[in-house]
Each structure stands twice: as structure tokens, then as C-alpha cells.
N, C-alpha and C. Protein backbone atom coordinates (compact mmCIF):
# COMPACT_ATOMS: atom_id res chain seq x y z
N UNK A 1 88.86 127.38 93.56
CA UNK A 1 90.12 126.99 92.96
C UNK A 1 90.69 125.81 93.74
N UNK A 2 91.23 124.98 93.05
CA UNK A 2 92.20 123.80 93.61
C UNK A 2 93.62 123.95 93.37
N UNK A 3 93.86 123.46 94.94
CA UNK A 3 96.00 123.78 95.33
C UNK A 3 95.80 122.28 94.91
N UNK A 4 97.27 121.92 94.51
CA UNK A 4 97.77 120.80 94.69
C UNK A 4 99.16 120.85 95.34
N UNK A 5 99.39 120.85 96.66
CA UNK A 5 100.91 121.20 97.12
C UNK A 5 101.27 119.91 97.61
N UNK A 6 102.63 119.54 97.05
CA UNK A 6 103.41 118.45 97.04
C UNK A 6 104.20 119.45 99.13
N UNK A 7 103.40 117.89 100.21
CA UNK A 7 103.56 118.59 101.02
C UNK A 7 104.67 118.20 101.67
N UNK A 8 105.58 117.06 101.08
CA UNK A 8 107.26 117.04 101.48
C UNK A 8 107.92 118.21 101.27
N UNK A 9 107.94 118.93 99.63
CA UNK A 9 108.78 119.77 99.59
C UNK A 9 108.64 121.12 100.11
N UNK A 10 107.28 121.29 100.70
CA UNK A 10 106.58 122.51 100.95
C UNK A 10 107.35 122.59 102.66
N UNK A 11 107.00 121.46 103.16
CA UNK A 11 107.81 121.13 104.63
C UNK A 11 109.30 121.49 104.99
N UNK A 12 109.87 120.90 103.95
CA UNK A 12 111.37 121.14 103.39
C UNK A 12 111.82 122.56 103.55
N UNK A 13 111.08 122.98 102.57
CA UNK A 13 111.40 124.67 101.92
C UNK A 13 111.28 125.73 103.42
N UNK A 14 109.95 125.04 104.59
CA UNK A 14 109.66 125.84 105.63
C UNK A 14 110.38 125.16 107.13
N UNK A 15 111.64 124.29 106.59
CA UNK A 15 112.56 124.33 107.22
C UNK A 15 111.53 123.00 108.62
N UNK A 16 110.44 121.86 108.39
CA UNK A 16 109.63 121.84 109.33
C UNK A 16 109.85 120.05 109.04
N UNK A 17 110.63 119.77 108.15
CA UNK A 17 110.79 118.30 107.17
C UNK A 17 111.05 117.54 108.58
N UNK A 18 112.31 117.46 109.59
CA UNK A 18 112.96 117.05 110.45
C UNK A 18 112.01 116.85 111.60
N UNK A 19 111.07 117.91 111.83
CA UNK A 19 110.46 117.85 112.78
C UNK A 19 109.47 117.33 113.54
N UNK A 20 109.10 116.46 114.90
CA UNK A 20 108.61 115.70 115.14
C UNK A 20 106.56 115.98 114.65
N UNK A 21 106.03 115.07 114.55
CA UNK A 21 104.56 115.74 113.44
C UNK A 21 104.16 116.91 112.83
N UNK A 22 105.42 116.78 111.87
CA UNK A 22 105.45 117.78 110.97
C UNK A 22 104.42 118.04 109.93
N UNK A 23 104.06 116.46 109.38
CA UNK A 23 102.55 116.86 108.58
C UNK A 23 101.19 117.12 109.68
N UNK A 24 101.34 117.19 110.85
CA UNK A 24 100.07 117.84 111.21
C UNK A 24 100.47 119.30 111.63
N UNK A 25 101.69 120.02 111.32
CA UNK A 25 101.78 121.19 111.86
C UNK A 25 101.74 121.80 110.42
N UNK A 26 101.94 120.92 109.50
CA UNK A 26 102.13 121.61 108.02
C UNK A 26 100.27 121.87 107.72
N UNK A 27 99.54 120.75 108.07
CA UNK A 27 98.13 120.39 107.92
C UNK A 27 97.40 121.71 108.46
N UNK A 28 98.16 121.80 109.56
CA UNK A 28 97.32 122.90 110.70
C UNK A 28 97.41 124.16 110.22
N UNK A 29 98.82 124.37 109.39
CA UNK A 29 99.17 126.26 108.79
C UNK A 29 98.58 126.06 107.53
N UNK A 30 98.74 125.18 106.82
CA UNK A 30 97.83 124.99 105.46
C UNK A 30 96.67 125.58 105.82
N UNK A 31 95.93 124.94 106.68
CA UNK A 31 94.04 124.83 107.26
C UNK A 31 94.01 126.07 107.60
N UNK A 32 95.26 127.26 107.92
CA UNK A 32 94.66 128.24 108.62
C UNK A 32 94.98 129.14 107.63
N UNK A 33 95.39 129.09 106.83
CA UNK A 33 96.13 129.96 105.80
C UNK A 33 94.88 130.14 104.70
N UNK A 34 94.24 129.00 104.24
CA UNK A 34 93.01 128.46 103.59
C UNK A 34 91.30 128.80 104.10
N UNK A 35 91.59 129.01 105.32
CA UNK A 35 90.70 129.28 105.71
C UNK A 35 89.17 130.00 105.58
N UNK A 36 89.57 131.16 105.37
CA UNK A 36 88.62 132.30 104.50
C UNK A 36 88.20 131.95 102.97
N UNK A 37 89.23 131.20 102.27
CA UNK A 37 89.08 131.05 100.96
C UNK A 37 88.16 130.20 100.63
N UNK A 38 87.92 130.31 99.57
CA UNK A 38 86.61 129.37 99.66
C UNK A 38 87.49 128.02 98.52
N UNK A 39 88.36 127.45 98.48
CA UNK A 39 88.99 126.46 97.56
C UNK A 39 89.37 125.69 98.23
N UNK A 40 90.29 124.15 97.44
CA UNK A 40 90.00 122.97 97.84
C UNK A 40 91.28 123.00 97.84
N UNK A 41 92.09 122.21 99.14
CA UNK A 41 93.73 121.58 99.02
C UNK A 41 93.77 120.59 98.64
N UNK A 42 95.06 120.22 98.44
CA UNK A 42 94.95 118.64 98.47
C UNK A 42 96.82 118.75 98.68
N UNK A 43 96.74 118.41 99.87
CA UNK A 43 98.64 118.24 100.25
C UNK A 43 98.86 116.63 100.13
N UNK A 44 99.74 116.68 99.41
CA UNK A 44 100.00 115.15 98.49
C UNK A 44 101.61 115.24 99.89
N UNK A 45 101.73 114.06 100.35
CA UNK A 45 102.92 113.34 101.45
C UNK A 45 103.34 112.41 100.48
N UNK A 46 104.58 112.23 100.41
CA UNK A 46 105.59 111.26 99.60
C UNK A 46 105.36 109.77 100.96
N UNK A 47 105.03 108.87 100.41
CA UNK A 47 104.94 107.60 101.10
C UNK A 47 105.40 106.03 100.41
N UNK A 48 106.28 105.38 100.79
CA UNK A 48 106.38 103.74 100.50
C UNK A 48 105.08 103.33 100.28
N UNK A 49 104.15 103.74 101.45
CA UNK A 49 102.82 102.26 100.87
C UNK A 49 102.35 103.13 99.52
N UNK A 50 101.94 101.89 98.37
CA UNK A 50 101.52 102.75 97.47
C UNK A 50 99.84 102.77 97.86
N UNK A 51 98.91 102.87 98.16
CA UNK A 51 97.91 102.38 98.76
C UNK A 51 97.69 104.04 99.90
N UNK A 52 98.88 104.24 100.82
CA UNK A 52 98.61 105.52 101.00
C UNK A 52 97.38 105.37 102.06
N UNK A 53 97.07 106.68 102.82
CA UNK A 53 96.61 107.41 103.54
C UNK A 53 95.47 108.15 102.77
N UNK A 54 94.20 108.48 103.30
CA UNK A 54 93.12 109.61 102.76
C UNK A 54 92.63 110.06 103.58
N UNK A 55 92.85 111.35 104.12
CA UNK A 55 92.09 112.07 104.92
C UNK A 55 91.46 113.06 104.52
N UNK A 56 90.46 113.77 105.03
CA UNK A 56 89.63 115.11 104.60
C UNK A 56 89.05 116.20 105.70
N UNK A 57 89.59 117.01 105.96
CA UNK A 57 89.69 117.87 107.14
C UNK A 57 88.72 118.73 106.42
N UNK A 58 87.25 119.48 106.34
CA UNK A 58 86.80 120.35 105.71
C UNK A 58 87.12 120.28 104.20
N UNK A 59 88.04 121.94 104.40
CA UNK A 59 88.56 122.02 102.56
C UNK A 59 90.36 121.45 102.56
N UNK A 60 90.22 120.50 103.23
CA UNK A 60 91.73 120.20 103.07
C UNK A 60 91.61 118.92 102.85
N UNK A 61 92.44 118.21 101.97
CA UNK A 61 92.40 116.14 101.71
C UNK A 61 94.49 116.41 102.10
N UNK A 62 94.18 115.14 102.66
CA UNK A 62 95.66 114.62 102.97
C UNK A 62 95.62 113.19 102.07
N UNK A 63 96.99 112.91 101.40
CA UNK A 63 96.74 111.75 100.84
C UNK A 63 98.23 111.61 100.88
């Protein structure tokens, strides 16, 4: 199965938005939460460049 979690508001909601590398602590509980499962993330970050970031950690894409 494929997540698609919009990972500003997911950050937001877990109170983690403010906090200093927050998308790699969001990246890191995603990755561990996912772990066992056998499906694909994909945590979408709200960004100015339109061009953007692509990363791929295992079963996790950052974009």
C-alpha cells in the first residue's frame, strides 16, 4: 500500500512544526512506525523552490 502524508501538516498536528530538524525527526518516526510494513511513503514538505528536494530512505521518499 502507498501513504501519501502531507508532512507539514502531519508535523503541525504532532505539535513538532517549530522545532529545530523537524523533518528529520518526523522522517525518523515515520521510518519507524513503517517499518514492519511492507508499503511505500511518500511525506510530501511544503517548499518555495518549485524544483524541490528528492530523497529515498528504503520505503520512505521525501520530496
Amino acid at each position: 500500500m502507498l501513504y501519501i502524508i502531507d508532512a507539514n501538516n502531519l508535523a503541525g498536528k504532532l505539535k513538532m512544526l517549530g522545532e529545530e530538524n523537524f523533518d528529520k525527526k518526523l522522517r525518523d518516526l515515520i521510518k519507524e512506525y513503517f517499518k514492519k510494513k511492507k508499503s511505500l511513503v511518500i511525506l510530501v514538505f511544503d517548499s518555495s523552490d518549485p524544483m524541490g528536494d528528492k530523497i529515498t530512505d528504503g520505503n520512505i521518499t521525501l520530496v
